[in-house]
ModelCIF file with pLDDT and N, C-alpha, C, O atoms, coordinates in Angstrom:
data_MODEL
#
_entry.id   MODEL 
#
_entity.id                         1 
_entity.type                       polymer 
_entity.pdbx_number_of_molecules   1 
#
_entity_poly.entity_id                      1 
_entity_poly.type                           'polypeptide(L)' 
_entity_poly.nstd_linkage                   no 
_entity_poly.nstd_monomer                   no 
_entity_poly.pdbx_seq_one_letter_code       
;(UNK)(UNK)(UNK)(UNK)(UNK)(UNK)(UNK)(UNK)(UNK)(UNK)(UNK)(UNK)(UNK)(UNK)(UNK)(UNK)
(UNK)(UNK)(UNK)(UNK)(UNK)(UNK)(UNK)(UNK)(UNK)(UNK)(UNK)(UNK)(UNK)(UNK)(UNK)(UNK)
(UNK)(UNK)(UNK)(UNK)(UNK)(UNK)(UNK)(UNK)(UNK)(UNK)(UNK)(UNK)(UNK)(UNK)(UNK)
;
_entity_poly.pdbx_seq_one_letter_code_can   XXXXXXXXXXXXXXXXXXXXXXXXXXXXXXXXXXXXXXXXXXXXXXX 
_entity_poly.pdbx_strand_id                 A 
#
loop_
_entity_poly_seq.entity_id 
_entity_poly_seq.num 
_entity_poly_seq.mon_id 
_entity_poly_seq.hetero 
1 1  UNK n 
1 2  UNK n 
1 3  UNK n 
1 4  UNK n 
1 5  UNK n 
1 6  UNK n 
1 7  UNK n 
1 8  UNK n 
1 9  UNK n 
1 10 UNK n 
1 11 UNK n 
1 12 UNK n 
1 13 UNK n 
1 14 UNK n 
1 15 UNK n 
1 16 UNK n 
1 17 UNK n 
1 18 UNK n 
1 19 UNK n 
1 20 UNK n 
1 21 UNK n 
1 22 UNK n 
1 23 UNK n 
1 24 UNK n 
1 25 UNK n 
1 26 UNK n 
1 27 UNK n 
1 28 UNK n 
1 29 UNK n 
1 30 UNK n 
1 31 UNK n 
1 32 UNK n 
1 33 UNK n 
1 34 UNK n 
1 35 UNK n 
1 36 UNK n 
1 37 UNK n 
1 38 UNK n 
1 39 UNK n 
1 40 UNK n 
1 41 UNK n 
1 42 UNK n 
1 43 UNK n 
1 44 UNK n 
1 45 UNK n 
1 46 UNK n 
1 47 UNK n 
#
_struct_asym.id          A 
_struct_asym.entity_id   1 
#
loop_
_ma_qa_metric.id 
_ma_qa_metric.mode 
_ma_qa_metric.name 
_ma_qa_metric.software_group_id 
_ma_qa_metric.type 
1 global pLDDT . pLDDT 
2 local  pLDDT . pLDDT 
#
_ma_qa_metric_global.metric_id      1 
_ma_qa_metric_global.metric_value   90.43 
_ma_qa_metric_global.model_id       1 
_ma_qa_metric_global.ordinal_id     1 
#
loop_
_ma_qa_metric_local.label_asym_id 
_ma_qa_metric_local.label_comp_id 
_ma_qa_metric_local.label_seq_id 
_ma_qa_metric_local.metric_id 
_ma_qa_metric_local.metric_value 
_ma_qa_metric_local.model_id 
_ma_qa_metric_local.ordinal_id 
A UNK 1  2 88.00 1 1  
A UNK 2  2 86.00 1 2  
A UNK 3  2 90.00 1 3  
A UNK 4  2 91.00 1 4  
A UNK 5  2 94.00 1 5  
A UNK 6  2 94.00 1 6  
A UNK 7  2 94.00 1 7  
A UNK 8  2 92.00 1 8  
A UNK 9  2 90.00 1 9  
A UNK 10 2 88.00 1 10 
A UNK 11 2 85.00 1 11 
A UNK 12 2 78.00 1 12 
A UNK 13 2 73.00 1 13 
A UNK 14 2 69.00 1 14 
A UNK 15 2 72.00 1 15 
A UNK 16 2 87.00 1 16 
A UNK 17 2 91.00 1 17 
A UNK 18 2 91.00 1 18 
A UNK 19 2 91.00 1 19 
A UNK 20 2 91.00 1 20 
A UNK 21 2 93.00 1 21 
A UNK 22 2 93.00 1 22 
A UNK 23 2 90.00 1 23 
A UNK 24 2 93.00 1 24 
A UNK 25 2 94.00 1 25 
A UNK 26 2 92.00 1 26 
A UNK 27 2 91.00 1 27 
A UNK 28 2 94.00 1 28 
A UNK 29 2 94.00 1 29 
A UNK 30 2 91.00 1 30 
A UNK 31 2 88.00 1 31 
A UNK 32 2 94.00 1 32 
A UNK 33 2 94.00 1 33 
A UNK 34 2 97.00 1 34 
A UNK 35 2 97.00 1 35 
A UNK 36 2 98.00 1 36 
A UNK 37 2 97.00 1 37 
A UNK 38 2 95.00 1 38 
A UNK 39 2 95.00 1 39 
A UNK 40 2 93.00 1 40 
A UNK 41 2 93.00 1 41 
A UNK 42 2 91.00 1 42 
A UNK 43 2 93.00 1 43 
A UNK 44 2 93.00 1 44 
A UNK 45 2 92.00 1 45 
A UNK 46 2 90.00 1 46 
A UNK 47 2 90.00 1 47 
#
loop_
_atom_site.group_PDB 
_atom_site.id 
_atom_site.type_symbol 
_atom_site.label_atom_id 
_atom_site.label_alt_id 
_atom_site.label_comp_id 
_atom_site.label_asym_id 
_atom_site.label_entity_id 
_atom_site.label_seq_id 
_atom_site.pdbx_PDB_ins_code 
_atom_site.Cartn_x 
_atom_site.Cartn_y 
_atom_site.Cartn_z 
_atom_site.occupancy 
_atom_site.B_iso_or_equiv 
_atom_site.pdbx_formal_charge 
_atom_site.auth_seq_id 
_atom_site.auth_comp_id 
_atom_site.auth_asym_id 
_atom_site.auth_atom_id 
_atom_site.pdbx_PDB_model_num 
ATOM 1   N N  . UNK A 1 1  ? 96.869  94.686  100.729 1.00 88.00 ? 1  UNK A N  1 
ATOM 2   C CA . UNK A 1 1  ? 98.063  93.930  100.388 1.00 88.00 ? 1  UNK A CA 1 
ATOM 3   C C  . UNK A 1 1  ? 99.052  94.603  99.462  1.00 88.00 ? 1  UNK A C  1 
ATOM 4   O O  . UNK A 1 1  ? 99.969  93.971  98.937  1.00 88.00 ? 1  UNK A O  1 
ATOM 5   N N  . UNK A 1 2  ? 98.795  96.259  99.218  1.00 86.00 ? 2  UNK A N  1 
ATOM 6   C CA . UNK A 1 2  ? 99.791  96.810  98.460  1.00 86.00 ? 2  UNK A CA 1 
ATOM 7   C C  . UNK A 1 2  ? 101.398 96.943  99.453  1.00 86.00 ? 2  UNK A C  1 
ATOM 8   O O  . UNK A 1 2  ? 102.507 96.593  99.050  1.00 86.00 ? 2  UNK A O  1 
ATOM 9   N N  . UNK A 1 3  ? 101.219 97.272  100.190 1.00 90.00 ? 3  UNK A N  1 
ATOM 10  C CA . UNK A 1 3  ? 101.882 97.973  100.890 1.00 90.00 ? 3  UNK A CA 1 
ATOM 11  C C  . UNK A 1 3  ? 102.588 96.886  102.330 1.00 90.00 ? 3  UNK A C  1 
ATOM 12  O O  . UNK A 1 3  ? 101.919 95.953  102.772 1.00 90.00 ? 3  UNK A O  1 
ATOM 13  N N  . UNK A 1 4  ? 104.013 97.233  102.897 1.00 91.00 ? 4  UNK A N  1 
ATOM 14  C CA . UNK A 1 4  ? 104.579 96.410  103.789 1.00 91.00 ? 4  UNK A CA 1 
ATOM 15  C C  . UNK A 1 4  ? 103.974 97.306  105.224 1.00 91.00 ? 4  UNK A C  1 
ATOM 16  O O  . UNK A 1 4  ? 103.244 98.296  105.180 1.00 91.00 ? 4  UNK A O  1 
ATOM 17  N N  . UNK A 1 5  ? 104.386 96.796  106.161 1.00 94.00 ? 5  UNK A N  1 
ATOM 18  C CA . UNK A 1 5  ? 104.053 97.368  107.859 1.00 94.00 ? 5  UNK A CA 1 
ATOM 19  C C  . UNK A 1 5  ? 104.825 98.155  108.266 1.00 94.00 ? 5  UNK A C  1 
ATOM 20  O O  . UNK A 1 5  ? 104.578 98.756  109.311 1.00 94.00 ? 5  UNK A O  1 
ATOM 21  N N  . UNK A 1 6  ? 106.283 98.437  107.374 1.00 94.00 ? 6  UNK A N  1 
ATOM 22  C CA . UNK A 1 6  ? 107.223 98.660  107.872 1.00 94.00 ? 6  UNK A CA 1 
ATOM 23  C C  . UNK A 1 6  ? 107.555 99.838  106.749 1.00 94.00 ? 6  UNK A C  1 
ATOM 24  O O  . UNK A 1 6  ? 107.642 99.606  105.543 1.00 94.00 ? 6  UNK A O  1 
ATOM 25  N N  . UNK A 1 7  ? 107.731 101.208 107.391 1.00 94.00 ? 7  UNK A N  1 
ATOM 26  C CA . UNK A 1 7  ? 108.107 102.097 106.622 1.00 94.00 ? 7  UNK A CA 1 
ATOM 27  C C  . UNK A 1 7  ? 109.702 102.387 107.005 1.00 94.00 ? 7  UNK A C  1 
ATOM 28  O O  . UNK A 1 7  ? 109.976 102.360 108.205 1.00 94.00 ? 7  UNK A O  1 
ATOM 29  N N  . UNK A 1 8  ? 110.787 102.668 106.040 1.00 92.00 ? 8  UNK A N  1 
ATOM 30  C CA . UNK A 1 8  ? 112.301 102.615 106.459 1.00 92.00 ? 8  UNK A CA 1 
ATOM 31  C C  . UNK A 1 8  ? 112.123 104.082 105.872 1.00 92.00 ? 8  UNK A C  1 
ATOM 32  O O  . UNK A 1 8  ? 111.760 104.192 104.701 1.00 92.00 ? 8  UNK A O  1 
ATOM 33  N N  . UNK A 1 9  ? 112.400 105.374 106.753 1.00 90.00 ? 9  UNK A N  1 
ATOM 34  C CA . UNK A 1 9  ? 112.506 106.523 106.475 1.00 90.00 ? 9  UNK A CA 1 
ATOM 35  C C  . UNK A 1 9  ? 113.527 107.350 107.189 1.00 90.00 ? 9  UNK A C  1 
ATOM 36  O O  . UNK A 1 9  ? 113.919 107.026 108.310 1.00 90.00 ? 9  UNK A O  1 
ATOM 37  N N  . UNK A 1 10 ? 114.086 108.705 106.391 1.00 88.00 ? 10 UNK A N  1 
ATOM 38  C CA . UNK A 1 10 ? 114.642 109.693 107.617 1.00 88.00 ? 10 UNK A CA 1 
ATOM 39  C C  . UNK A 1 10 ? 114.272 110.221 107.986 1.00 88.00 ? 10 UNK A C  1 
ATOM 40  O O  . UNK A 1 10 ? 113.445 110.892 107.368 1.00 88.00 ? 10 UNK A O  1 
ATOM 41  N N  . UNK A 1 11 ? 114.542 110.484 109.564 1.00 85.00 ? 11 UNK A N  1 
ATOM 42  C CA . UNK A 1 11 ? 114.296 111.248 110.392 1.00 85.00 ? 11 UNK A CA 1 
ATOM 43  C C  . UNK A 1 11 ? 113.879 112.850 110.238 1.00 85.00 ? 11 UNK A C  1 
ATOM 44  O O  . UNK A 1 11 ? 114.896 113.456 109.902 1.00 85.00 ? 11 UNK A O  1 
ATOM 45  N N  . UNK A 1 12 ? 112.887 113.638 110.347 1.00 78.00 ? 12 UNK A N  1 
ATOM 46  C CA . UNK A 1 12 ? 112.734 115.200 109.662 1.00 78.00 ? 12 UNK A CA 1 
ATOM 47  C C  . UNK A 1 12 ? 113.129 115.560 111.137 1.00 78.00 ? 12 UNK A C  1 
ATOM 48  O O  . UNK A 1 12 ? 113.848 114.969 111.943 1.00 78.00 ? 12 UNK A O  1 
ATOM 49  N N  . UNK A 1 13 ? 112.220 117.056 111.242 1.00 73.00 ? 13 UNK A N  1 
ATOM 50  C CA . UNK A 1 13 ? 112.216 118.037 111.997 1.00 73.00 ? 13 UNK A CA 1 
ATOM 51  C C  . UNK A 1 13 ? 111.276 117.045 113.672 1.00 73.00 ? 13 UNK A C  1 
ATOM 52  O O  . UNK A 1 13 ? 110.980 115.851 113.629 1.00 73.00 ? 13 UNK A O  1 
ATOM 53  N N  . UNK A 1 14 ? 111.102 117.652 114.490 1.00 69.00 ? 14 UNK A N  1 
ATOM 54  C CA . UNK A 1 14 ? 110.979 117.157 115.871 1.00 69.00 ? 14 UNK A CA 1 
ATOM 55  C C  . UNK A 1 14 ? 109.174 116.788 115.505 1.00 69.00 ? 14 UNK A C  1 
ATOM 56  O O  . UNK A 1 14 ? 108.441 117.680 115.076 1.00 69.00 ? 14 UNK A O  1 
ATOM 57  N N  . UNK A 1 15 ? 108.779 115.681 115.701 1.00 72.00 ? 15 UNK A N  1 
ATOM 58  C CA . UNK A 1 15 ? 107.443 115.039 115.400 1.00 72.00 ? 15 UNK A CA 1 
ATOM 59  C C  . UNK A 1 15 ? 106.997 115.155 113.838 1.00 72.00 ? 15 UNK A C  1 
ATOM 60  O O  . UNK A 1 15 ? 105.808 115.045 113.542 1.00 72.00 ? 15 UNK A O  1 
ATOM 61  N N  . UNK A 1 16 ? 108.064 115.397 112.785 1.00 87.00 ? 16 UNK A N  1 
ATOM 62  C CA . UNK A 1 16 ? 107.572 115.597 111.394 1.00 87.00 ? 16 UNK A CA 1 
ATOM 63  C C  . UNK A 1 16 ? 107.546 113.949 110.726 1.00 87.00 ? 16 UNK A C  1 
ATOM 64  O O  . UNK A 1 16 ? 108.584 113.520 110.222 1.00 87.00 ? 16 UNK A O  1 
ATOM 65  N N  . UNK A 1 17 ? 106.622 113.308 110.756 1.00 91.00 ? 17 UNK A N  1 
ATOM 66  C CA . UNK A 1 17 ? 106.490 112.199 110.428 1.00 91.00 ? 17 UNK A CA 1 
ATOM 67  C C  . UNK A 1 17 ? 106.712 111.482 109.255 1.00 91.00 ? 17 UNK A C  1 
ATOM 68  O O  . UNK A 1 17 ? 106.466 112.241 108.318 1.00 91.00 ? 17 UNK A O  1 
ATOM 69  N N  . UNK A 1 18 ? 107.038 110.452 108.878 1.00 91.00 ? 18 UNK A N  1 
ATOM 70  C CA . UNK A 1 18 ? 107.156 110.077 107.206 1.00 91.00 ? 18 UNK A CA 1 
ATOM 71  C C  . UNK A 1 18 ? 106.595 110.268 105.967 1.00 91.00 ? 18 UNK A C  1 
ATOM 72  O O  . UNK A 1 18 ? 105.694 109.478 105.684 1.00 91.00 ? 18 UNK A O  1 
ATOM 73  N N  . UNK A 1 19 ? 106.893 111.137 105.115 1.00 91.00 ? 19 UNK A N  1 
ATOM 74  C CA . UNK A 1 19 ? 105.541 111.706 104.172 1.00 91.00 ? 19 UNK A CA 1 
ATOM 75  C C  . UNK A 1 19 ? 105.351 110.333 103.181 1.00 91.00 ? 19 UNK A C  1 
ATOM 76  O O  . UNK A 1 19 ? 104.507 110.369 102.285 1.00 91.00 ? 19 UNK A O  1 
ATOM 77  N N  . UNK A 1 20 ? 106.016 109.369 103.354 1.00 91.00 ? 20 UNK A N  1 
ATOM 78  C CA . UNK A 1 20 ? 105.637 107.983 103.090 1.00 91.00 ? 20 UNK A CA 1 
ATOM 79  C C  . UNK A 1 20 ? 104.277 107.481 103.193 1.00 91.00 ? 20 UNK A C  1 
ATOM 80  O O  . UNK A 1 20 ? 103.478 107.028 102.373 1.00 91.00 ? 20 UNK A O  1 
ATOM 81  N N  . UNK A 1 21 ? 104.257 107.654 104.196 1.00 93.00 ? 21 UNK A N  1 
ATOM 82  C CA . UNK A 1 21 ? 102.660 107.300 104.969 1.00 93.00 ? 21 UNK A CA 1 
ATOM 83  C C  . UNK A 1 21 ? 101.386 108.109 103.737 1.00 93.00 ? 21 UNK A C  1 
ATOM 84  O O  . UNK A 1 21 ? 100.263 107.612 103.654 1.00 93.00 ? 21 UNK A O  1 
ATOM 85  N N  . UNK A 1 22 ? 101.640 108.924 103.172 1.00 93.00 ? 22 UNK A N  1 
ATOM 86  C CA . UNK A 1 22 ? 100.716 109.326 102.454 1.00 93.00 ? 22 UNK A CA 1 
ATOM 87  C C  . UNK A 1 22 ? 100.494 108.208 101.382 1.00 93.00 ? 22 UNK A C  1 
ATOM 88  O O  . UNK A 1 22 ? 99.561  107.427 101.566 1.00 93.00 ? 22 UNK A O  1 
ATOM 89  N N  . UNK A 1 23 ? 101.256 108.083 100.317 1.00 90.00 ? 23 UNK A N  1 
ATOM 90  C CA . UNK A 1 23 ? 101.326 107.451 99.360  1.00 90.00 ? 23 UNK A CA 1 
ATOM 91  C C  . UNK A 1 23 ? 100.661 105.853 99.619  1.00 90.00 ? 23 UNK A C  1 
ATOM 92  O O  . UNK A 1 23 ? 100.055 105.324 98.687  1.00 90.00 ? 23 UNK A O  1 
ATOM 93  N N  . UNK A 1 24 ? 100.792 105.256 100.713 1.00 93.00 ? 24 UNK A N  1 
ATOM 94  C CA . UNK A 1 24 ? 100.439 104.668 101.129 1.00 93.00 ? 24 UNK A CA 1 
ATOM 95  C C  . UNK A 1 24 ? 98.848  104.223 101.359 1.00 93.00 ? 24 UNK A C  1 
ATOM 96  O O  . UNK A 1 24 ? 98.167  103.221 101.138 1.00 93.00 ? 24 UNK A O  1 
ATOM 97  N N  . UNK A 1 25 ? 98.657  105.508 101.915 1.00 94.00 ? 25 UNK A N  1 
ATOM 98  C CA . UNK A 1 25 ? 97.292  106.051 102.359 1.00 94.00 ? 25 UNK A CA 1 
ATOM 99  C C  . UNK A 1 25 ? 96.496  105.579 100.777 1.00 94.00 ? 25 UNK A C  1 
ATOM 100 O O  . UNK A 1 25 ? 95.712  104.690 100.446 1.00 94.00 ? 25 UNK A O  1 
ATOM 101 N N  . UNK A 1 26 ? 97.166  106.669 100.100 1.00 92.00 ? 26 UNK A N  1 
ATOM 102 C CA . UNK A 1 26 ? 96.495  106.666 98.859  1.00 92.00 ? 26 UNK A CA 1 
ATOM 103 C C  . UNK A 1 26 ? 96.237  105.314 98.323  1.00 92.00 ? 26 UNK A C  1 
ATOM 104 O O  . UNK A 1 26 ? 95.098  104.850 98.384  1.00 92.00 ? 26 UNK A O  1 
ATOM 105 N N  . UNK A 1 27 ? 96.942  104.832 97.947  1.00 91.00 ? 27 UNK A N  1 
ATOM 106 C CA . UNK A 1 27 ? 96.748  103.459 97.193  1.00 91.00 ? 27 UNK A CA 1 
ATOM 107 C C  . UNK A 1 27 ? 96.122  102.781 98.378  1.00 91.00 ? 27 UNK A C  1 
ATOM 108 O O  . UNK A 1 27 ? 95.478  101.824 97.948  1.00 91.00 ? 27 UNK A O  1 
ATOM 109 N N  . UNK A 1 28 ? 96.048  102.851 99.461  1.00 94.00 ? 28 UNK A N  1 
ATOM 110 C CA . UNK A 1 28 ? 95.304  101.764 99.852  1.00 94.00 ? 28 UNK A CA 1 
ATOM 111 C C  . UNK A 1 28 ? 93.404  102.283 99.767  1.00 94.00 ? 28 UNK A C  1 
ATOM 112 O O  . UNK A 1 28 ? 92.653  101.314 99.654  1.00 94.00 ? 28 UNK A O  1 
ATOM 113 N N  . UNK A 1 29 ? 92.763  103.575 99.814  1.00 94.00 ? 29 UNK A N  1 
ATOM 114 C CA . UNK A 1 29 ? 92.131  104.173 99.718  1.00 94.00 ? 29 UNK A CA 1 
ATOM 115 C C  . UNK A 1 29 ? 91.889  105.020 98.974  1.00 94.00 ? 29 UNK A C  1 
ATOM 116 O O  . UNK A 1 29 ? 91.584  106.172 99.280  1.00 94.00 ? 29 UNK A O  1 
ATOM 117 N N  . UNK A 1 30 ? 92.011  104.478 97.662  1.00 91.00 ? 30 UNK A N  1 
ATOM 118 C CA . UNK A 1 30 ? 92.387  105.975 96.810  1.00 91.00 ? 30 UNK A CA 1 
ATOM 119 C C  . UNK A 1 30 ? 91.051  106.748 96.513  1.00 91.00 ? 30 UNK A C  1 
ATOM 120 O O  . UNK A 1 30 ? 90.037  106.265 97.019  1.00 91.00 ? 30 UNK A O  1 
ATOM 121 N N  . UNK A 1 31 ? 90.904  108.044 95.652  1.00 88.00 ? 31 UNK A N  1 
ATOM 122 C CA . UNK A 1 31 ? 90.158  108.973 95.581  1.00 88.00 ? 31 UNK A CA 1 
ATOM 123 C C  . UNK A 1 31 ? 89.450  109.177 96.464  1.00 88.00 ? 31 UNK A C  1 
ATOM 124 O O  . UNK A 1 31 ? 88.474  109.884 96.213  1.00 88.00 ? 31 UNK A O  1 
ATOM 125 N N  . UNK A 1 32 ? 89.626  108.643 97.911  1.00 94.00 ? 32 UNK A N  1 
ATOM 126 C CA . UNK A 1 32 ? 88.671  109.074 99.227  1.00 94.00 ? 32 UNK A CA 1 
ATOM 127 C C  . UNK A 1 32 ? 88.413  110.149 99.744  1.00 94.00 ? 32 UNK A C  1 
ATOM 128 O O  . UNK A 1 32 ? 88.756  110.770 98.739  1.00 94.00 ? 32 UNK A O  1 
ATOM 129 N N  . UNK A 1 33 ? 88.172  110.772 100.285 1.00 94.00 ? 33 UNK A N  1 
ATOM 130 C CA . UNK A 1 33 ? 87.903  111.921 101.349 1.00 94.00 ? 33 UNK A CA 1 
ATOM 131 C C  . UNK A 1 33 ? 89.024  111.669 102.514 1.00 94.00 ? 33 UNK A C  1 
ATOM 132 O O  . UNK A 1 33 ? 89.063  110.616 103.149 1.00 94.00 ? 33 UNK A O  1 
ATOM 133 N N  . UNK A 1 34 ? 89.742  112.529 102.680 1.00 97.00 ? 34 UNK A N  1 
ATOM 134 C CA . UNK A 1 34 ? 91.236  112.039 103.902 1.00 97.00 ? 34 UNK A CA 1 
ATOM 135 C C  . UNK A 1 34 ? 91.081  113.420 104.799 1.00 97.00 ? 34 UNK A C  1 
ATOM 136 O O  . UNK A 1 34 ? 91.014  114.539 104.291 1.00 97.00 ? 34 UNK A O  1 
ATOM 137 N N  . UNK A 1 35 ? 91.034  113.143 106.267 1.00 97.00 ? 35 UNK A N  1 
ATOM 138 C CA . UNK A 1 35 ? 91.510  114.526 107.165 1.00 97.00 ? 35 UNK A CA 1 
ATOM 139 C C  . UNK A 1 35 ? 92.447  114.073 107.677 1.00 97.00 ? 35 UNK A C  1 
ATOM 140 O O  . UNK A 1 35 ? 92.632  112.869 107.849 1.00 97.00 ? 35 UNK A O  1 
ATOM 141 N N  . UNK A 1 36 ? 93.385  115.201 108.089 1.00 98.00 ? 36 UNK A N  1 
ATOM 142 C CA . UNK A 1 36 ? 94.283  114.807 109.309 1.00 98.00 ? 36 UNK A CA 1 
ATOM 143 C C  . UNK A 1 36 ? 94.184  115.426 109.945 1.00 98.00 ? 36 UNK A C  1 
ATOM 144 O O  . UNK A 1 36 ? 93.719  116.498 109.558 1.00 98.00 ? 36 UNK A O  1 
ATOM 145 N N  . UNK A 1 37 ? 94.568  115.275 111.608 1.00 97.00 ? 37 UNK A N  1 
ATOM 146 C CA . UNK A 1 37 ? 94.112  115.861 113.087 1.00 97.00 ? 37 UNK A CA 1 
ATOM 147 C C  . UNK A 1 37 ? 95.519  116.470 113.296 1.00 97.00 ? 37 UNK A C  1 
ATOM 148 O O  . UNK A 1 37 ? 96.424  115.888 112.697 1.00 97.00 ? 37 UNK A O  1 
ATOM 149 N N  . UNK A 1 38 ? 95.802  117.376 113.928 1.00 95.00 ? 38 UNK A N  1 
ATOM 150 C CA . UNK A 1 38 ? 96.964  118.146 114.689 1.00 95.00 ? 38 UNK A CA 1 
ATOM 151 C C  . UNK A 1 38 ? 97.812  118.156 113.425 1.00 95.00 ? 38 UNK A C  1 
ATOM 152 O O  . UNK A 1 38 ? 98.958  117.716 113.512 1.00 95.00 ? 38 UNK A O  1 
ATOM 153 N N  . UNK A 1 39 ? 97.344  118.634 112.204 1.00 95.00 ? 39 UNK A N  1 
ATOM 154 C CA . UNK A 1 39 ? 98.371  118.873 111.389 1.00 95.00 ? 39 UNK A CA 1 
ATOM 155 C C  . UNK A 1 39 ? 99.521  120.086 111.621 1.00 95.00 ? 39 UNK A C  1 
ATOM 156 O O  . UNK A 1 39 ? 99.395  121.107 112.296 1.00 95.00 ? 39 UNK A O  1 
ATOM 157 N N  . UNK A 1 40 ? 100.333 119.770 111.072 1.00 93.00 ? 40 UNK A N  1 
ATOM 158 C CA . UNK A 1 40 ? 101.432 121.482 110.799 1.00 93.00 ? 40 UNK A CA 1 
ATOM 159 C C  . UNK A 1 40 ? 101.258 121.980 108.885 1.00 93.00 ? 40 UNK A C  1 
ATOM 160 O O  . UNK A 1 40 ? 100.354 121.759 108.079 1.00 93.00 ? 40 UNK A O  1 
ATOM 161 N N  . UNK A 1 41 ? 102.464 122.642 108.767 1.00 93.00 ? 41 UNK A N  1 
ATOM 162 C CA . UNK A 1 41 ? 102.159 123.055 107.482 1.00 93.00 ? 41 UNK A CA 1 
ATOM 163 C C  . UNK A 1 41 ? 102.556 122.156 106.596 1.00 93.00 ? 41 UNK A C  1 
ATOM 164 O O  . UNK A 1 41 ? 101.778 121.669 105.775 1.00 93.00 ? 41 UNK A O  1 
ATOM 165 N N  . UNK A 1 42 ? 103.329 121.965 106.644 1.00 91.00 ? 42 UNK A N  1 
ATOM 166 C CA . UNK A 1 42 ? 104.356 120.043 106.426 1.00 91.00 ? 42 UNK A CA 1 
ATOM 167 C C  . UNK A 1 42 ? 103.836 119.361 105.769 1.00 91.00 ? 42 UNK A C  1 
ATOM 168 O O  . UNK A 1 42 ? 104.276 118.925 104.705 1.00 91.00 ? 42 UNK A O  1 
ATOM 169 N N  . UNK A 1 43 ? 102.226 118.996 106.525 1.00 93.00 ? 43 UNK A N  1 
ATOM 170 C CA . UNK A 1 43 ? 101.850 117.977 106.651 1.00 93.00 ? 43 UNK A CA 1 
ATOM 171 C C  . UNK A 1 43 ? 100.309 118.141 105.075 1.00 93.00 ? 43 UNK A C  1 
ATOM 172 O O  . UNK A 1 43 ? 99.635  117.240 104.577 1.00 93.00 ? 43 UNK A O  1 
ATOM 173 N N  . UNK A 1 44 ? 100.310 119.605 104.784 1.00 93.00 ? 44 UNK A N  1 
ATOM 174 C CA . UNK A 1 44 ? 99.137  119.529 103.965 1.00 93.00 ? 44 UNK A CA 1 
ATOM 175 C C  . UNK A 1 44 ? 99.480  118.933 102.870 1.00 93.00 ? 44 UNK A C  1 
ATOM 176 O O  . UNK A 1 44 ? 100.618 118.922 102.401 1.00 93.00 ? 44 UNK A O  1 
ATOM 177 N N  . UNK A 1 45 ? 97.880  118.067 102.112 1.00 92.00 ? 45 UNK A N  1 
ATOM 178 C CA . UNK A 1 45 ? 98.429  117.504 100.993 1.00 92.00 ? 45 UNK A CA 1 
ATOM 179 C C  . UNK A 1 45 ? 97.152  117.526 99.956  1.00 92.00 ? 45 UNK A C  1 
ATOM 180 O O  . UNK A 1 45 ? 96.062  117.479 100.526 1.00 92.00 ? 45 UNK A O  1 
ATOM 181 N N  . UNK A 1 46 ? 97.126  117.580 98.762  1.00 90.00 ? 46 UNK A N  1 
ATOM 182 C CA . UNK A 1 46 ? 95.813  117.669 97.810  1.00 90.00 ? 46 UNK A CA 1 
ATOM 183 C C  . UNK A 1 46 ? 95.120  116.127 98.231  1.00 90.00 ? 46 UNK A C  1 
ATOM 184 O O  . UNK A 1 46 ? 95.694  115.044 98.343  1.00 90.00 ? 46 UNK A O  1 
ATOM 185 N N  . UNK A 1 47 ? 93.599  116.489 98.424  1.00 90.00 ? 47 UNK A N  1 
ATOM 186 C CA . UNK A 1 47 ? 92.520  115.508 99.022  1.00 90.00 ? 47 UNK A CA 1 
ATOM 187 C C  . UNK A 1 47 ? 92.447  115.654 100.233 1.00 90.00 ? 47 UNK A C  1 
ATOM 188 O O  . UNK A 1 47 ? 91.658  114.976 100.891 1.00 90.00 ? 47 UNK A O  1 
#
């Protein structure tokens, strides 16, 4: 219940997704263990 459904972001590079979504991540799961699949370089983040 931190967080809305709806992320309002700009548009990046061609499939570069909202780095919103992290922060998100975090607080809803925090100090977890996190992978991501088909990353780019973009996309790395500490955890």
């Amino acid at each position: 219940g931190l967080d809305s459904d709806v992320i309002v972001a700009e548009v990046r590079a061609t499939s570069h997704k909202p780095d919103e979504i992290y922060g998100m991540i975090e607080r809803l799961s925090p100090g977890t263990r996190k992978i991501e699949l088909f990353g780019r370089p973009h996309n790395i983040q500490p955890n």
